[in-house]
C-alpha atoms as a PDB file:
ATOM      1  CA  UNK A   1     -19.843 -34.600-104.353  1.00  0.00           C
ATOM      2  CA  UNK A   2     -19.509 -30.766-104.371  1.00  0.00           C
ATOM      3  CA  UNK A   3     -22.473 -29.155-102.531  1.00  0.00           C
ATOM      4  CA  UNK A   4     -23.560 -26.931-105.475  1.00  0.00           C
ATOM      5  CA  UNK A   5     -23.864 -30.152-107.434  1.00  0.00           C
ATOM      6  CA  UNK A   6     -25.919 -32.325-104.774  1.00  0.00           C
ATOM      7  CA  UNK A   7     -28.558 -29.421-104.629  1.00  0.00           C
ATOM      8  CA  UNK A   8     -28.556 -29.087-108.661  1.00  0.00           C
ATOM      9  CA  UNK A   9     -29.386 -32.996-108.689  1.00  0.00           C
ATOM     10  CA  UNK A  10     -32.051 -32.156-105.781  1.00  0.00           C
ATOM     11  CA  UNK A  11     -33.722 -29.393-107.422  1.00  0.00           C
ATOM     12  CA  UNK A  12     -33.944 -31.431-111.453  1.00  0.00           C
ATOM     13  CA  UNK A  13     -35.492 -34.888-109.257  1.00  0.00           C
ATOM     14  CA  UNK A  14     -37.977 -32.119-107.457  1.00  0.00           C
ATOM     15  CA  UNK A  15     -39.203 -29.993-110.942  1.00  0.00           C
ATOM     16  CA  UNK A  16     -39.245 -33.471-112.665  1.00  0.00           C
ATOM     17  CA  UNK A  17     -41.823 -34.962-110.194  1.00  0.00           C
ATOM     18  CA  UNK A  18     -43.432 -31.606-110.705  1.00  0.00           C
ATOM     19  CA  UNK A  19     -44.184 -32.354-114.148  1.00  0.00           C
ATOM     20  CA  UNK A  20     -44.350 -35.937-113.628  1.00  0.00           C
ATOM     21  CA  UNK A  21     -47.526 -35.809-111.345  1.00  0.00           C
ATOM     22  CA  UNK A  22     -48.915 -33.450-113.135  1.00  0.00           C
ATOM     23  CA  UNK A  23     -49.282 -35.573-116.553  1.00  0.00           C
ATOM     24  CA  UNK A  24     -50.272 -38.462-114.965  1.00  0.00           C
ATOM     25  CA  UNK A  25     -53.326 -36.124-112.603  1.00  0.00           C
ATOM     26  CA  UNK A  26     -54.996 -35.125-115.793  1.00  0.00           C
ATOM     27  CA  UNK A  27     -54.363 -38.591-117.540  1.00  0.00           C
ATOM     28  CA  UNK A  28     -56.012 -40.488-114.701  1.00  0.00           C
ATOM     29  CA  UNK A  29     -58.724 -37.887-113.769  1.00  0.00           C
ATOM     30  CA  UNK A  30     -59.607 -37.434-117.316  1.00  0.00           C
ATOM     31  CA  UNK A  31     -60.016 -41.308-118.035  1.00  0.00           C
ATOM     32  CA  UNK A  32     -61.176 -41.918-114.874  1.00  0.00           C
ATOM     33  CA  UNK A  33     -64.198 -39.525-115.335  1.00  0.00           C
ATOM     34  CA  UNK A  34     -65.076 -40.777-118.808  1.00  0.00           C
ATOM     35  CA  UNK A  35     -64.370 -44.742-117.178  1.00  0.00           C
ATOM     36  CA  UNK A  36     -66.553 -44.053-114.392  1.00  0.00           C
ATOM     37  CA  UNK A  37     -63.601 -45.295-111.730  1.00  0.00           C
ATOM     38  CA  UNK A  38     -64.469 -44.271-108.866  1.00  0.00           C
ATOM     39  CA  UNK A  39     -60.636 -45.968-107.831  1.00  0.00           C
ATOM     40  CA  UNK A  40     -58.875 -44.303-110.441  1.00  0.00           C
ATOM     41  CA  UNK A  41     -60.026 -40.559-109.930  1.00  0.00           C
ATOM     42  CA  UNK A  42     -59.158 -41.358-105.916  1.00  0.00           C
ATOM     43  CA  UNK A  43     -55.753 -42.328-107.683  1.00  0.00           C
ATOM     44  CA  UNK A  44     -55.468 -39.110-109.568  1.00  0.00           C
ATOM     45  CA  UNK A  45     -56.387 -36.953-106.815  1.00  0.00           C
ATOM     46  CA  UNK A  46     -53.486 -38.458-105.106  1.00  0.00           C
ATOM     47  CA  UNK A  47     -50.843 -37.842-108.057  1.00  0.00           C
ATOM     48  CA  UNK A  48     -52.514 -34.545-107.848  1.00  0.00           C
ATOM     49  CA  UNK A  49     -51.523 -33.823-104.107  1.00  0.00           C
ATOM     50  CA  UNK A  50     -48.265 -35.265-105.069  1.00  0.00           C
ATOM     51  CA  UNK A  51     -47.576 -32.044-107.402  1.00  0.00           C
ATOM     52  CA  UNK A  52     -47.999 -29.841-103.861  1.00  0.00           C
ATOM     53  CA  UNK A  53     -45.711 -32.418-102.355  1.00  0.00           C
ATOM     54  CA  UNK A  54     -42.699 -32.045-105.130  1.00  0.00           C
ATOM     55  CA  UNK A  55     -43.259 -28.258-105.259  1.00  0.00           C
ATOM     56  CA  UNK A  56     -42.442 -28.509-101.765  1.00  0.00           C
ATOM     57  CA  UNK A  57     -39.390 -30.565-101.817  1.00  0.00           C
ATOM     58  CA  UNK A  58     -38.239 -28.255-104.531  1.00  0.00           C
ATOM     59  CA  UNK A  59     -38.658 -25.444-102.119  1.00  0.00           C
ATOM     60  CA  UNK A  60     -37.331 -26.878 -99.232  1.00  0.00           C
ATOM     61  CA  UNK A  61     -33.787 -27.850-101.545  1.00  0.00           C
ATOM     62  CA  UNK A  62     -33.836 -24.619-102.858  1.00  0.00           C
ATOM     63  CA  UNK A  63     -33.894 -23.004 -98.908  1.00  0.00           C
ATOM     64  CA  UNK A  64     -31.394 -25.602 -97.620  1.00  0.00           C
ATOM     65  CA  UNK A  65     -28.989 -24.724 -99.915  1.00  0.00           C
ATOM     66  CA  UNK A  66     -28.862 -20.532 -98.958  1.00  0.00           C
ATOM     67  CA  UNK A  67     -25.385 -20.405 -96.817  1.00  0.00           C
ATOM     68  CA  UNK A  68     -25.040 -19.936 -92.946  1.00  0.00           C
ATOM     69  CA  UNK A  69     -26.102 -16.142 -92.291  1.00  0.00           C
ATOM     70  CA  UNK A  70     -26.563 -14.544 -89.236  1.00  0.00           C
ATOM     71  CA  UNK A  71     -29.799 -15.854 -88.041  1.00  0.00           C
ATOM     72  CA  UNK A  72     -28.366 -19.938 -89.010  1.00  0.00           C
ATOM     73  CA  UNK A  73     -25.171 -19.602 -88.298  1.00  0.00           C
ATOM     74  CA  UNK A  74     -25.366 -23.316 -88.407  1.00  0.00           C
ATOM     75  CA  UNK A  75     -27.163 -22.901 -92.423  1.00  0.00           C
ATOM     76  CA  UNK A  76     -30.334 -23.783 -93.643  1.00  0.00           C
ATOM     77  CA  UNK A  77     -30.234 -28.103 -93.726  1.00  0.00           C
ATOM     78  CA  UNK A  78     -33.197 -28.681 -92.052  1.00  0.00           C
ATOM     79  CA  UNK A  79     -35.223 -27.144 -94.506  1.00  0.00           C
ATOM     80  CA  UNK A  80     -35.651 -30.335 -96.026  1.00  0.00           C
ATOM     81  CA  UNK A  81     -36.904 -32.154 -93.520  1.00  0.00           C
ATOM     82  CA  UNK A  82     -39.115 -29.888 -93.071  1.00  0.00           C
ATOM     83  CA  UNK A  83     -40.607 -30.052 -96.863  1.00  0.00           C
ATOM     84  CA  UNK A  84     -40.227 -33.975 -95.994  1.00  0.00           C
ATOM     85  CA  UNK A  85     -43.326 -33.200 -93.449  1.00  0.00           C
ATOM     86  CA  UNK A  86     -45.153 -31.276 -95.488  1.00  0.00           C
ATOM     87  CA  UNK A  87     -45.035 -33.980 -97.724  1.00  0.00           C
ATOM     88  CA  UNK A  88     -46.077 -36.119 -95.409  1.00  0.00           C
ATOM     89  CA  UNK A  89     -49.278 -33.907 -94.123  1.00  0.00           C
ATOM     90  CA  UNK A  90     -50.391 -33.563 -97.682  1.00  0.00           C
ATOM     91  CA  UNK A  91     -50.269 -37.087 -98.135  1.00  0.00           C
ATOM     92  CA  UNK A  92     -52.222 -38.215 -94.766  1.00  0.00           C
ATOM     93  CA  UNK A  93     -54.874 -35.664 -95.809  1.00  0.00           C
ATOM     94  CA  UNK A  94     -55.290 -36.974 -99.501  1.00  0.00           C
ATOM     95  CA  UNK A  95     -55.629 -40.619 -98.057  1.00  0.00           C
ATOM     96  CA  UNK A  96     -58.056 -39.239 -95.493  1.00  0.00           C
ATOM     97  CA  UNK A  97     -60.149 -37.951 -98.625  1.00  0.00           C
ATOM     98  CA  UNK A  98     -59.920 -40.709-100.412  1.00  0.00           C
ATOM     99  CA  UNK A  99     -60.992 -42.967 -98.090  1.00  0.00           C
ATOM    100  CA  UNK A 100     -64.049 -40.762 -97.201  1.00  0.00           C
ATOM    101  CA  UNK A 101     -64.765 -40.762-100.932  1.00  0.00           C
ATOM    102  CA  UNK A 102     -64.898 -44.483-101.870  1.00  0.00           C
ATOM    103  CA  UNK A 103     -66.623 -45.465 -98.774  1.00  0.00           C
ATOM    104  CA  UNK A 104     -69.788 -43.087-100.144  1.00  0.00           C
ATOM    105  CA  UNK A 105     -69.776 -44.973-102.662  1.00  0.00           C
ATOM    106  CA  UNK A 106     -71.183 -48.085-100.918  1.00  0.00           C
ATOM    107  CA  UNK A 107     -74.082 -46.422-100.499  1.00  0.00           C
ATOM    108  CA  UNK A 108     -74.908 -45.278-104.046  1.00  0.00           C
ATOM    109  CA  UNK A 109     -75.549 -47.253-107.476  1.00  0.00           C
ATOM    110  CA  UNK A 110     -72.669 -47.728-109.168  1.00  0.00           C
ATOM    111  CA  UNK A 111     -71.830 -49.481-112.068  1.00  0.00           C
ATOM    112  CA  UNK A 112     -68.461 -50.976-113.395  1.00  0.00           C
ATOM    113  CA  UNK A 113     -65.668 -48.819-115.191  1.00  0.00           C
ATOM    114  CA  UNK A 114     -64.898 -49.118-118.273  1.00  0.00           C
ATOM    115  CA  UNK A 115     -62.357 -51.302-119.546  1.00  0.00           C
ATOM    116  CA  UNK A 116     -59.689 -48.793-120.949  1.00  0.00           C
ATOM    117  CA  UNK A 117     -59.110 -47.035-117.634  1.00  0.00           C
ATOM    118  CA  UNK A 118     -57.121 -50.089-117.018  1.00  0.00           C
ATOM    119  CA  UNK A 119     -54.609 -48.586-119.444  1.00  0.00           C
ATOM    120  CA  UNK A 120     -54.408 -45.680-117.598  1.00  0.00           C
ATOM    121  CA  UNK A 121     -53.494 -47.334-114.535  1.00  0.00           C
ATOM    122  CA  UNK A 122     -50.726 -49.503-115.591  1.00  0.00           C
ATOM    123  CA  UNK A 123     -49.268 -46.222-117.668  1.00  0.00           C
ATOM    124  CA  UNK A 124     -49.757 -44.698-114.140  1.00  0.00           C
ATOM    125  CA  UNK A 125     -47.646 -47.774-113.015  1.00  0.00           C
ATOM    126  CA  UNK A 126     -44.608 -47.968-115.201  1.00  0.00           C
ATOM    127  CA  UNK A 127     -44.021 -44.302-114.861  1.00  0.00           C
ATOM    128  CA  UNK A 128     -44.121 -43.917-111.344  1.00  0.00           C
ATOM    129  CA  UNK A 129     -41.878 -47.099-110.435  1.00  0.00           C
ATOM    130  CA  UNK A 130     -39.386 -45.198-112.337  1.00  0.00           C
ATOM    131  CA  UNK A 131     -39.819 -42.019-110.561  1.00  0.00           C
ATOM    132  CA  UNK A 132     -39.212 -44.255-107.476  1.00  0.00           C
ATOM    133  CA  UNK A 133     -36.523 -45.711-108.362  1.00  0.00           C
ATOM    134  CA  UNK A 134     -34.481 -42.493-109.855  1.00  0.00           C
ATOM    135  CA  UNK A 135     -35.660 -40.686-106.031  1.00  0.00           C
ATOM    136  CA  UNK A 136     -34.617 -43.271-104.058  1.00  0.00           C
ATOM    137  CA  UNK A 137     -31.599 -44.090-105.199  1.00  0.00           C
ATOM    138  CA  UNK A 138     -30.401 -40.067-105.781  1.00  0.00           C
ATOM    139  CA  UNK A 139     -31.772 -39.762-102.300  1.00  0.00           C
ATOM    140  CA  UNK A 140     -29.687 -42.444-100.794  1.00  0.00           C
ATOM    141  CA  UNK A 141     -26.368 -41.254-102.311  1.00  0.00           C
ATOM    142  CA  UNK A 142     -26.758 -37.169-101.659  1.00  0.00           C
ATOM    143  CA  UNK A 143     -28.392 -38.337 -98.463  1.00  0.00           C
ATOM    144  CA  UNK A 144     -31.563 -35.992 -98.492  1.00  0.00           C
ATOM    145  CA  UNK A 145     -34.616 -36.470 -96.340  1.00  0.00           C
ATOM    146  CA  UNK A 146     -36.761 -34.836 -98.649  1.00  0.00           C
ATOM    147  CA  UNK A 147     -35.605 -36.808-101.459  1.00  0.00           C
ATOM    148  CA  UNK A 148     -35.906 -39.812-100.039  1.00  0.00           C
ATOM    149  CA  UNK A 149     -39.498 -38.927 -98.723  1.00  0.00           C
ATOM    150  CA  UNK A 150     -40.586 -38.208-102.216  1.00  0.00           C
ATOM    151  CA  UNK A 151     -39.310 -41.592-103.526  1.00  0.00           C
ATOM    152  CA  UNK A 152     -41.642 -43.445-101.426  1.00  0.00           C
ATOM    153  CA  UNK A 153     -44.413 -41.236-102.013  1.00  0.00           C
ATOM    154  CA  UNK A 154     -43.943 -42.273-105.286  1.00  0.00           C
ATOM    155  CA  UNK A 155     -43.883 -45.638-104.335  1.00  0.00           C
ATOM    156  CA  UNK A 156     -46.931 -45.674-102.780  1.00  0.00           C
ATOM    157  CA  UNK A 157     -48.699 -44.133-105.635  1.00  0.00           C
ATOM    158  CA  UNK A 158     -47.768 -47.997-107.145  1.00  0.00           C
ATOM    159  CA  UNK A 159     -48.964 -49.646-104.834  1.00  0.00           C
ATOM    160  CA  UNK A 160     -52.274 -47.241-105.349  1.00  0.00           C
ATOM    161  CA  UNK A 161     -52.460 -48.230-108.484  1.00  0.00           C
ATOM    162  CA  UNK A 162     -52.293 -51.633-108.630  1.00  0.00           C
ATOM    163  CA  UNK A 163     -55.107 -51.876-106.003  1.00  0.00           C
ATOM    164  CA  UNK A 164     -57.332 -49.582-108.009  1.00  0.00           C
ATOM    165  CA  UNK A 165     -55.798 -51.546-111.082  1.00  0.00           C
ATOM    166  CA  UNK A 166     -57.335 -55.008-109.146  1.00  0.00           C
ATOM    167  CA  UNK A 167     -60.511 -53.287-107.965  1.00  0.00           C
ATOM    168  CA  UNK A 168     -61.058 -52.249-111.841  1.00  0.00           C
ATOM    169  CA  UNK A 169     -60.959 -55.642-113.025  1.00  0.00           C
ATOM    170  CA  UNK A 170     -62.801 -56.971-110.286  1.00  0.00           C
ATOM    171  CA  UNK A 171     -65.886 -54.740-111.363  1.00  0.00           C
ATOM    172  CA  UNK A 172     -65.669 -55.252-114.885  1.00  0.00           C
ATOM    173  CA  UNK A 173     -65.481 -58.936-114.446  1.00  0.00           C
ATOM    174  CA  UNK A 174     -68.225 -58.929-112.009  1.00  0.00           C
ATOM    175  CA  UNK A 175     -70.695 -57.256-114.008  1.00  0.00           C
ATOM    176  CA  UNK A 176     -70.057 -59.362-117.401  1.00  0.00           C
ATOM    177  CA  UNK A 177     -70.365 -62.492-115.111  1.00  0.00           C
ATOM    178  CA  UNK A 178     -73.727 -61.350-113.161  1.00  0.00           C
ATOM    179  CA  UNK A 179     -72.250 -61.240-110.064  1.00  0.00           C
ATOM    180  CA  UNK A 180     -73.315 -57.995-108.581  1.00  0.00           C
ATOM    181  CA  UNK A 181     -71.198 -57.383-105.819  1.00  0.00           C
ATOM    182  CA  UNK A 182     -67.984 -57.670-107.360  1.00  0.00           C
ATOM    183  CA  UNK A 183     -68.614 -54.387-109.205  1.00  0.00           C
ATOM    184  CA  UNK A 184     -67.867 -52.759-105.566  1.00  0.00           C
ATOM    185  CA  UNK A 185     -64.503 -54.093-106.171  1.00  0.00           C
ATOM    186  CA  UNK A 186     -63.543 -50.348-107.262  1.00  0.00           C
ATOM    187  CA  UNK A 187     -64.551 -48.353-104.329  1.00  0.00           C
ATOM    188  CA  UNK A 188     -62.818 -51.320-101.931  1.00  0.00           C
ATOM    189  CA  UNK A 189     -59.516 -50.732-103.997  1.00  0.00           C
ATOM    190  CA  UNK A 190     -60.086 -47.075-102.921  1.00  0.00           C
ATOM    191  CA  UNK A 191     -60.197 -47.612 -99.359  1.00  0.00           C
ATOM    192  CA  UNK A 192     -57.371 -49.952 -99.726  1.00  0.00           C
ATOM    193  CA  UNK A 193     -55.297 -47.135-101.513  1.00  0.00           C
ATOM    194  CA  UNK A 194     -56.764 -44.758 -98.735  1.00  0.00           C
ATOM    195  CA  UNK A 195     -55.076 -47.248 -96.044  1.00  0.00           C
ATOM    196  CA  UNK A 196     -51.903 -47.524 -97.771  1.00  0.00           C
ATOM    197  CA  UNK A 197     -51.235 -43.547 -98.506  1.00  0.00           C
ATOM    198  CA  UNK A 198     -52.071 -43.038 -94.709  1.00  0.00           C
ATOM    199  CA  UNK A 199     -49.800 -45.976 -93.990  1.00  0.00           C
ATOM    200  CA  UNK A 200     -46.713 -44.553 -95.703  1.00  0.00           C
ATOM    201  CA  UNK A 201     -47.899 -40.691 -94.722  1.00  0.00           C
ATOM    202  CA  UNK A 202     -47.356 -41.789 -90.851  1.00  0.00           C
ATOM    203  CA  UNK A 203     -44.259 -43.765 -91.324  1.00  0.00           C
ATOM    204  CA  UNK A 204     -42.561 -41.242 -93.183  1.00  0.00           C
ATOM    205  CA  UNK A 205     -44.125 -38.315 -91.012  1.00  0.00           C
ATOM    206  CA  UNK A 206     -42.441 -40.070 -88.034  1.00  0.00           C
ATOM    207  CA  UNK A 207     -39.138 -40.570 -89.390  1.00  0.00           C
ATOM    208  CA  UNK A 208     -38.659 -36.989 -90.873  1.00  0.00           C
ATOM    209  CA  UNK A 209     -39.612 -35.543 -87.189  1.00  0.00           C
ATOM    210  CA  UNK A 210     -36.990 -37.294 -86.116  1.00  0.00           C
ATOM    211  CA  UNK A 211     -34.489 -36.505 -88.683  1.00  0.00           C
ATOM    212  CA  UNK A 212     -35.708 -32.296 -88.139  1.00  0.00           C
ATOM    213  CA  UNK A 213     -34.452 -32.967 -84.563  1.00  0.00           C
ATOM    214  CA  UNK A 214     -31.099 -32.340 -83.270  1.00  0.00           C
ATOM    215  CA  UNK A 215     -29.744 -35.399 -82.334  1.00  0.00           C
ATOM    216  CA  UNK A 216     -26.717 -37.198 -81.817  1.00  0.00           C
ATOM    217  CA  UNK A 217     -24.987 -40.026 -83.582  1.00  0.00           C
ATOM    218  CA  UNK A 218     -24.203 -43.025 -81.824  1.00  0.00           C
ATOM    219  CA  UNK A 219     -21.111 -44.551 -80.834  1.00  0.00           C
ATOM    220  CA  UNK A 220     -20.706 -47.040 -83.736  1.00  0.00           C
ATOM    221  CA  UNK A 221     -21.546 -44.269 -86.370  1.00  0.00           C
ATOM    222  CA  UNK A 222     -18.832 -41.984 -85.050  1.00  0.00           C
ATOM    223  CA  UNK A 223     -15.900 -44.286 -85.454  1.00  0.00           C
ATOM    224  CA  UNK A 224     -15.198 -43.307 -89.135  1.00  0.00           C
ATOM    225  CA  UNK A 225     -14.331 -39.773 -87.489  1.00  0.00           C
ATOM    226  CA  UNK A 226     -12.673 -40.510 -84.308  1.00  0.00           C
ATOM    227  CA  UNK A 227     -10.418 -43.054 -86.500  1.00  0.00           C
ATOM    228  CA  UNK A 228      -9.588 -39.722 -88.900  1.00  0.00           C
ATOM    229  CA  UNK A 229      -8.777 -38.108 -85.061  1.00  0.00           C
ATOM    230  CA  UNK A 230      -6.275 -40.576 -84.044  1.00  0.00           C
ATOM    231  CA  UNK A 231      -4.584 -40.873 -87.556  1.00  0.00           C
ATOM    232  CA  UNK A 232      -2.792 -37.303 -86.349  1.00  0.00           C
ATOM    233  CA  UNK A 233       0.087 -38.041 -83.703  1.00  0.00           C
ATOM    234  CA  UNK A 234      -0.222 -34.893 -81.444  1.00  0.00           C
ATOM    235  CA  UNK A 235      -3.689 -35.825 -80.271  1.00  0.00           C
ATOM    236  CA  UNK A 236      -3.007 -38.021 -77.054  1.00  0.00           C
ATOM    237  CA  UNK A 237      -6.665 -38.808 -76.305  1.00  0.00           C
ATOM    238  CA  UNK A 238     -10.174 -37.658 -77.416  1.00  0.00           C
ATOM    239  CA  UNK A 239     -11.876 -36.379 -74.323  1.00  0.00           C
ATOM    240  CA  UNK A 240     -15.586 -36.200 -75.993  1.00  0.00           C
ATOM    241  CA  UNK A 241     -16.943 -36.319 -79.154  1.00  0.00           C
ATOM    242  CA  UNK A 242     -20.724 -35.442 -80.530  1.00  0.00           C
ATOM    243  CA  UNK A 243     -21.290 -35.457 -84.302  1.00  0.00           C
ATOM    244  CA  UNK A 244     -24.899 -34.374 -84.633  1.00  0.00           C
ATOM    245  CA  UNK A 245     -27.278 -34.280 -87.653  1.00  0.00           C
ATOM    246  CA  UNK A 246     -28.462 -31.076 -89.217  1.00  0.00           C
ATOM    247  CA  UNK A 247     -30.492 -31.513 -91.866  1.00  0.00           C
ATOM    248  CA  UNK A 248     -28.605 -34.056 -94.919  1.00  0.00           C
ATOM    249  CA  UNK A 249     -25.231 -33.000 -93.235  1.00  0.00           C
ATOM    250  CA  UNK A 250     -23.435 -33.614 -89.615  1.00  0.00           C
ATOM    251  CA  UNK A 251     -21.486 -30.884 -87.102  1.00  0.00           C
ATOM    252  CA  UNK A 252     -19.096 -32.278 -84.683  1.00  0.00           C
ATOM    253  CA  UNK A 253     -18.279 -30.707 -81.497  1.00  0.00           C
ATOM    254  CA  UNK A 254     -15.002 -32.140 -80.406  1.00  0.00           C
ATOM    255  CA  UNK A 255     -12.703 -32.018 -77.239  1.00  0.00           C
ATOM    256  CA  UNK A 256      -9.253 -33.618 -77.513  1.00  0.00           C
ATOM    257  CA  UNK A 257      -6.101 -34.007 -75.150  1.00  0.00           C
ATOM    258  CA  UNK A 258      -2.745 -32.482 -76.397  1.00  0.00           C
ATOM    259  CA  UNK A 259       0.879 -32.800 -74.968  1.00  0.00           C
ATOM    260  CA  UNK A 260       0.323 -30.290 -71.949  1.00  0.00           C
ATOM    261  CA  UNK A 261       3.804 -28.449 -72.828  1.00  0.00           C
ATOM    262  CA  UNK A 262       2.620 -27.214 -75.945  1.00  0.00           C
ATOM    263  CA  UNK A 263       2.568 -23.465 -76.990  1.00  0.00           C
ATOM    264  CA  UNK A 264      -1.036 -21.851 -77.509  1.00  0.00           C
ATOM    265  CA  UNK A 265       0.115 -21.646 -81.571  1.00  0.00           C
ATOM    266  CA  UNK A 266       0.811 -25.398 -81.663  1.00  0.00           C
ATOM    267  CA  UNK A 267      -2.120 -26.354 -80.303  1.00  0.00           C
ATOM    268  CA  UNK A 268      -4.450 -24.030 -82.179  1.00  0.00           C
ATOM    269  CA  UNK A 269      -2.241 -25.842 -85.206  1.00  0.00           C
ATOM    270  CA  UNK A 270      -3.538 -29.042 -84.202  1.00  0.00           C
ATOM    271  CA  UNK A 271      -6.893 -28.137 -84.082  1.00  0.00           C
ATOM    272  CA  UNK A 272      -7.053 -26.671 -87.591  1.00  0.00           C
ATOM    273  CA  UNK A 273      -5.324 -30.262 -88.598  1.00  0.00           C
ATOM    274  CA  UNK A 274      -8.378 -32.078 -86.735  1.00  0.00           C
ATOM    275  CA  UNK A 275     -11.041 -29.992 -88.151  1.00  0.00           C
ATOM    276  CA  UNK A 276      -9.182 -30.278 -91.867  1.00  0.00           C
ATOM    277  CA  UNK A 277      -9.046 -33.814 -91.722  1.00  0.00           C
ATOM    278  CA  UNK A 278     -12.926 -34.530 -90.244  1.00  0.00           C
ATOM    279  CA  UNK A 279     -14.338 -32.393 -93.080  1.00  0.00           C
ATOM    280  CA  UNK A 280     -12.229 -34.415 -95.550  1.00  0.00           C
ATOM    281  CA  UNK A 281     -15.016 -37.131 -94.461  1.00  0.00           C
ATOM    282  CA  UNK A 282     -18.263 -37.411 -96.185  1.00  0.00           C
ATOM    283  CA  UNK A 283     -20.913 -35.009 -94.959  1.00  0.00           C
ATOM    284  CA  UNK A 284     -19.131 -33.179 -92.232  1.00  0.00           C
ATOM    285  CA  UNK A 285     -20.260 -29.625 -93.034  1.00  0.00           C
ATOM    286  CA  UNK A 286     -18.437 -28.013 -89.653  1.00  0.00           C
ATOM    287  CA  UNK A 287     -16.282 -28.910 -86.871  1.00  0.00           C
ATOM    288  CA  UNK A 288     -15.617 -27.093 -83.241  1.00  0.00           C
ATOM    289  CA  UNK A 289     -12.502 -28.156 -81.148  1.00  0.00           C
ATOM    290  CA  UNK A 290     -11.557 -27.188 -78.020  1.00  0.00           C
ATOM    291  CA  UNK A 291      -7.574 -28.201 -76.836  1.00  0.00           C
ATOM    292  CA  UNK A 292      -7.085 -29.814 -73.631  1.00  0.00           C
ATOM    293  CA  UNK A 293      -3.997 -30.500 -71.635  1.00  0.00           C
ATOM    294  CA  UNK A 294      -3.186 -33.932 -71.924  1.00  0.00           C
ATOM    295  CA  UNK A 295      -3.032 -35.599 -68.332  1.00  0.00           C
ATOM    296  CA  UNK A 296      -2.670 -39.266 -67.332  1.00  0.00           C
ATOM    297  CA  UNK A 297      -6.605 -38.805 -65.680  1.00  0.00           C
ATOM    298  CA  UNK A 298      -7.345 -38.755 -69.626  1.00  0.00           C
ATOM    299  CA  UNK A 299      -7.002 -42.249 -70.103  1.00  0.00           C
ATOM    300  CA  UNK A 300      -9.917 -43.285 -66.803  1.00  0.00           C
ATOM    301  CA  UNK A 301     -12.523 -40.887 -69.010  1.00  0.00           C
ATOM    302  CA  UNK A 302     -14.479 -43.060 -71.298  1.00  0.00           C
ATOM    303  CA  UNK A 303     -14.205 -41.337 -75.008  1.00  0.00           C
ATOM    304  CA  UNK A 304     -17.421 -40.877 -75.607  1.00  0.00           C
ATOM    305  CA  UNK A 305     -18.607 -38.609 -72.368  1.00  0.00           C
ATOM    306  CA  UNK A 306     -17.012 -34.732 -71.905  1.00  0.00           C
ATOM    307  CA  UNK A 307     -14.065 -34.826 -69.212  1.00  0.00           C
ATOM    308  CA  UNK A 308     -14.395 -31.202 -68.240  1.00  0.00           C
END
């Protein structure tokens, strides 16, 4: 997939959750105000924060995609992990609120929603399973952090719903049966959602920290390129090879062995044959080789460690 086209796919999933979130905020809050769901307007306050979270995916695709300049020489992928935190931060904060706002609620009369902000919910429900499953999966194959980050936040927002979707029915069916306590069945479902948002907001916090990070890949990742190496017949050994991640794509440093008889030209031809070949292979963005004369001390120097 041609880079201009991975960031055009980026940018349409970003501006669609964008307008996504934003239909289903006022739905929720709207119906949840009139219902009296204390669960549902935690729910659209999180769909809410979600808007903040696509704008800044779409912000952070829209910055990765700027070419190297002098101050990146290396270009601008991290920027999405970097809206993939942001992300993350807005989410832990949202679950913070909500979970400060339904547990006030135990300590105040409330009575049960009203019946049609069930309809709201599983709306809610439908459309944002979708929204997961279009993220993840477009995530997954143009291999963006920030993507992928959004997907779940998505996903969470179902699993939001369907406890404020339980903890609606709970109160409604504890108040027509007389039984009192059940009608606190909505605020629980909003600590419950709280719990879950701050769940995911850690988990995916964690991982895109990692992922803004330089490291390195390991040994069983790298085979794919040192396989493309040895597939050209003038490189005698690979002396060491690191192939680390920046941002959604990968830069490998490389130091190879070549016959030790061999003009400057030919080798400097067989290191613009290496580097050809590795960016042939998916998500290799840049490649740095350095020659080495080839010596029989080569083969003692385990592949994956530099020899000089």
């Amino acid at each position: 997939m041609l880079e201009k086209d991975r960031f055009k796919q980026a940018e349409f999933a970003a501006i669609l959750g964008v307008i996504g979130n934003i239909v289903l905020a006022v739905i929720k809050y709207i119906v949840g105000v009139m219902s009296g769901s204390k669960a549902l307007v935690a729910d659209a306050v999180n769909s809410a924060s979600d808007v903040a979270g696509s704008i800044a995916v779409y912000i952070g695709v829209r910055a990765a995609k700027q070419p190297p300049d002098e101050d990146h020489p290396y270009g601008h992928g991290k920027a999405e992990s970097i809206a993939a935190i942001v992300v993350a931060v807005l989410m832990f904060l949202v679950g913070i609120e909500i979970g400060k706002s339904s547990i006030e609620s135990f300590f105040i009369p409330i009575e049960a929603p009203k019946s049609y902000a069930i309809y709201a919910l599983v709306f809610s429900i439908i459309i944002k399973e979708a929204m997961f499953r279009y993220n993840y999966k477009l995530g997954k194959r143009i291999k963006s952090d920030a993507i992928i980050v959004n997907a779940y936040d998505h996903r969470s927002d179902v699993y939001s719903s369907l406890a404020a979707l339980i903890g609606i029915i709970g109160a409604i069916i504890g108040e027509r049966i007389g039984i009192s306590w059940l009608v606190y069945s909505d605020p629980v479902a909003g600590v419950f959602v709280s719990l879950l948002i701050l769940r995911t907001a850690y988990k995916l916090g964690k991982e895109s920290i990692h992922t803004s990070l330089d490291h390195v890949l390991h040994d069983e990742d790298t085979k794919e390129l040192r396989d493309a190496i040895l597939t050209i017949p003038e490189v005698k050994t690979i002396n060491a090879l690191q192939a680390r991640e920046h941002g959604h794509y990968v830069i490998v440093d490389l130091k190879i062995s070549v016959d030790p008889y061999m003009t400057v030209e030919d080798g400097h031809k067989v290191g613009k044959k290496v580097k050809g070949k590795l960016l042939q292979v998916d998500h290799v963005h840049d490649v740095f080789v350095h020659i080495n004369p080839y010596s029989e001390d080569d083969n003692q120097v385990s592949q994956g460690v530099d020899s000089n």
